[in-house]
N, C-alpha and C. Protein backbone atom coordinates (compact mmCIF):
# COMPACT_ATOMS: atom_id res chain seq x y z
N UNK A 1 89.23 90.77 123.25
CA UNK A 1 89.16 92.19 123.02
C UNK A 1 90.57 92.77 123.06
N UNK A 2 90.81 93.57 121.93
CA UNK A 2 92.16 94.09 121.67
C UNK A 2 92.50 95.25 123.16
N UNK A 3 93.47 95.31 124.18
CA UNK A 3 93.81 95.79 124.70
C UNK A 3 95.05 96.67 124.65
N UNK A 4 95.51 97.98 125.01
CA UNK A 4 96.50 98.74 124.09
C UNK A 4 97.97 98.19 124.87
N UNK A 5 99.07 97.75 125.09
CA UNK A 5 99.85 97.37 125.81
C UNK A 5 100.46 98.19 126.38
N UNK A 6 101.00 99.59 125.93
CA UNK A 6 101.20 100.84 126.68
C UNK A 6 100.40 101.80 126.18
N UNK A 7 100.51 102.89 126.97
CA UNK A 7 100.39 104.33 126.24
C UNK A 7 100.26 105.00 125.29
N UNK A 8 99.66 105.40 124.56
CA UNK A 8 99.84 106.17 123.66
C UNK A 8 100.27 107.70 123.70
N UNK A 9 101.73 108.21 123.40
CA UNK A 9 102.61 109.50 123.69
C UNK A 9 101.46 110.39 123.01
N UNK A 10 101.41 111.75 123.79
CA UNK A 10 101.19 112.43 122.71
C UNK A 10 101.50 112.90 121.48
N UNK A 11 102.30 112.66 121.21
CA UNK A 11 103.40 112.85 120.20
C UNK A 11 102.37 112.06 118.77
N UNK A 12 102.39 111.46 119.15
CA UNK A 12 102.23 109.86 118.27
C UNK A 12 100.37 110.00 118.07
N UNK A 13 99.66 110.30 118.95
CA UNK A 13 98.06 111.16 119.03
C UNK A 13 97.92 111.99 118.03
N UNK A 14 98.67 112.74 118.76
CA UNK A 14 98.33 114.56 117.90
C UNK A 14 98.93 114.18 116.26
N UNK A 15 99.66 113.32 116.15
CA UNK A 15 100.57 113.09 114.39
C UNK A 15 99.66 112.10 114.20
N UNK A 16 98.82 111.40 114.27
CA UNK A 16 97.46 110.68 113.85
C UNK A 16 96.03 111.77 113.56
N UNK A 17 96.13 112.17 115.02
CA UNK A 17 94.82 113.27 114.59
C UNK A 17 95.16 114.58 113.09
N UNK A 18 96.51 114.62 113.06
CA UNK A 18 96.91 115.78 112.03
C UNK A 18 96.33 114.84 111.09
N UNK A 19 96.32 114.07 110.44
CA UNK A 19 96.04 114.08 109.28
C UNK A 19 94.49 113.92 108.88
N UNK A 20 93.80 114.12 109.72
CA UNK A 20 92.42 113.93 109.39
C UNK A 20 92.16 115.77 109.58
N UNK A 21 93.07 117.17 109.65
CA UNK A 21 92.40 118.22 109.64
C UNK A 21 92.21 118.29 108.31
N UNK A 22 91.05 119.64 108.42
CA UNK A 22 91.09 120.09 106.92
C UNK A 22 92.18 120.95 106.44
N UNK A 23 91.83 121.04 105.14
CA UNK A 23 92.42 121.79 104.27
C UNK A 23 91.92 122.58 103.36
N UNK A 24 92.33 123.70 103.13
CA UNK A 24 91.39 124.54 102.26
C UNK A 24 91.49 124.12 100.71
N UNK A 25 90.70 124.52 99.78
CA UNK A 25 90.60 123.70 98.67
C UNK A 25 91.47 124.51 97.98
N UNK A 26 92.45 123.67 97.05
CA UNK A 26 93.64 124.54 96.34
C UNK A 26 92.66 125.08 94.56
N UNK A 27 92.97 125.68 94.81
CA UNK A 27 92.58 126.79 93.39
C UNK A 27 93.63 127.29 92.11
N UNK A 28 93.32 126.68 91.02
CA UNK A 28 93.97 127.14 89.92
C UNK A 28 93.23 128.22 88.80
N UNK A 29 93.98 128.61 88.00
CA UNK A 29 93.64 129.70 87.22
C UNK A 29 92.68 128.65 86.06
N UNK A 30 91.48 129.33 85.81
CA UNK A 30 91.45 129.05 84.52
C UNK A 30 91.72 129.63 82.97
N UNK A 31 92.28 128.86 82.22
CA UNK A 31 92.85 129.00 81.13
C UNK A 31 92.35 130.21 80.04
N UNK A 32 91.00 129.58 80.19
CA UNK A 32 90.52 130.78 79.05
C UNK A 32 90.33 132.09 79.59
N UNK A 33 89.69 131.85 80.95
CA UNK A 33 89.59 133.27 81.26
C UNK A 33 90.06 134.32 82.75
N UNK A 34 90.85 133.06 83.03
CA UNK A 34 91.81 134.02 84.14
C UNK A 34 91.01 133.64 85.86
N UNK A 35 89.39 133.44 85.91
CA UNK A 35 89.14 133.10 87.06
C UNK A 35 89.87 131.89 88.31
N UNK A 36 89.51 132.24 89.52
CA UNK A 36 90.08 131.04 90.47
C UNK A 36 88.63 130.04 90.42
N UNK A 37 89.73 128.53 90.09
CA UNK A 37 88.87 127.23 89.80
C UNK A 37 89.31 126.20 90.48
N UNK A 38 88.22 125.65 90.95
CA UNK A 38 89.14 124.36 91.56
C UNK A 38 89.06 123.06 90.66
N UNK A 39 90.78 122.47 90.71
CA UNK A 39 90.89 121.66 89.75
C UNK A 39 90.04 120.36 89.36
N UNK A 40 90.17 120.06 88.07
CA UNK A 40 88.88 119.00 87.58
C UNK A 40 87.83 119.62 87.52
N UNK A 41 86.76 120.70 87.36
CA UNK A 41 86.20 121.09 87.37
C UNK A 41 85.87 122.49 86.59
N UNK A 42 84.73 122.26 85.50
CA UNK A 42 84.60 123.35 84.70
C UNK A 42 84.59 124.69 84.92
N UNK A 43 84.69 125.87 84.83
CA UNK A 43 84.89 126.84 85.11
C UNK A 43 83.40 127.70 85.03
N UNK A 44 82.67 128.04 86.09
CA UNK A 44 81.31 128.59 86.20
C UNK A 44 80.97 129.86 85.86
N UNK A 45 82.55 130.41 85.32
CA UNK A 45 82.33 131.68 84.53
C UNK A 45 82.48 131.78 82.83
N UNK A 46 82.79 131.01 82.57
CA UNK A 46 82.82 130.84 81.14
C UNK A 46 82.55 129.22 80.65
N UNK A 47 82.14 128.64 81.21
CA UNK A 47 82.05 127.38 81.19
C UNK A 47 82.95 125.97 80.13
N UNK A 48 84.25 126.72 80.58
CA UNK A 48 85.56 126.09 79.53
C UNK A 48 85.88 124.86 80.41
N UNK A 49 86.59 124.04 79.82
CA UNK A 49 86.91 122.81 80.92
C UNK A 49 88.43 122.16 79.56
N UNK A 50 89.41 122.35 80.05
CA UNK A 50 90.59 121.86 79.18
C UNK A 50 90.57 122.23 77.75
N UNK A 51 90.58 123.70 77.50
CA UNK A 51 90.50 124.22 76.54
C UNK A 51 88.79 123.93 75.50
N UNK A 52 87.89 123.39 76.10
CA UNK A 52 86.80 123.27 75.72
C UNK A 52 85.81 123.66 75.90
N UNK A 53 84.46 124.34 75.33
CA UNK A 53 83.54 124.74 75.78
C UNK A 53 82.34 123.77 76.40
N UNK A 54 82.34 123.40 77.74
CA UNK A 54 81.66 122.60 77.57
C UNK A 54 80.47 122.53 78.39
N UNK A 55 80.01 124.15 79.28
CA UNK A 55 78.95 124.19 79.52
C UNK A 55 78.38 125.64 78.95
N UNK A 56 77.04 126.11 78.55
CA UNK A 56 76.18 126.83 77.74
C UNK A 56 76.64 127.67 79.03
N UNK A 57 77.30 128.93 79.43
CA UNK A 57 76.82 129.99 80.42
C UNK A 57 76.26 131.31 79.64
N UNK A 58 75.23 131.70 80.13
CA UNK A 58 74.44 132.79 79.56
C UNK A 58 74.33 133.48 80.69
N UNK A 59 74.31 135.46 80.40
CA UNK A 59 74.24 135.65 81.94
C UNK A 59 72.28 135.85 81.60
N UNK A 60 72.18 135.82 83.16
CA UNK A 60 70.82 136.04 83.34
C UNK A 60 70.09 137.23 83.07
């Protein structure tokens, strides 16, 4: 069974645990019509995706 040979600093903890926080999801403009989108992903107001139309949005 793996046993730790010293200590672990906090230093060296807390800069391990940082990288597992979150992060808020970064948001870009979309092209055709100006809304916040998050990237890779079609736009749920006009349904454009890289200058393409590529989902039917109708409003209700």
């Amino acid at each position: 069974m793996g046993v730790p040979k010293r200590k672990v600093s906090k230093m060296r903890l807390r800069t391990r645990k940082a990288a597992n926080r979150w992060h808020a999801p970064s948001l870009g403009k979309c092209q055709e019509c100006g809304t916040p989108v998050r990237s890779h992903t079609a736009c749920p107001a006009c349904g454009s995706y890289r200058n393409r139309q590529v989902l039917d949005v109708t409003p209700a």
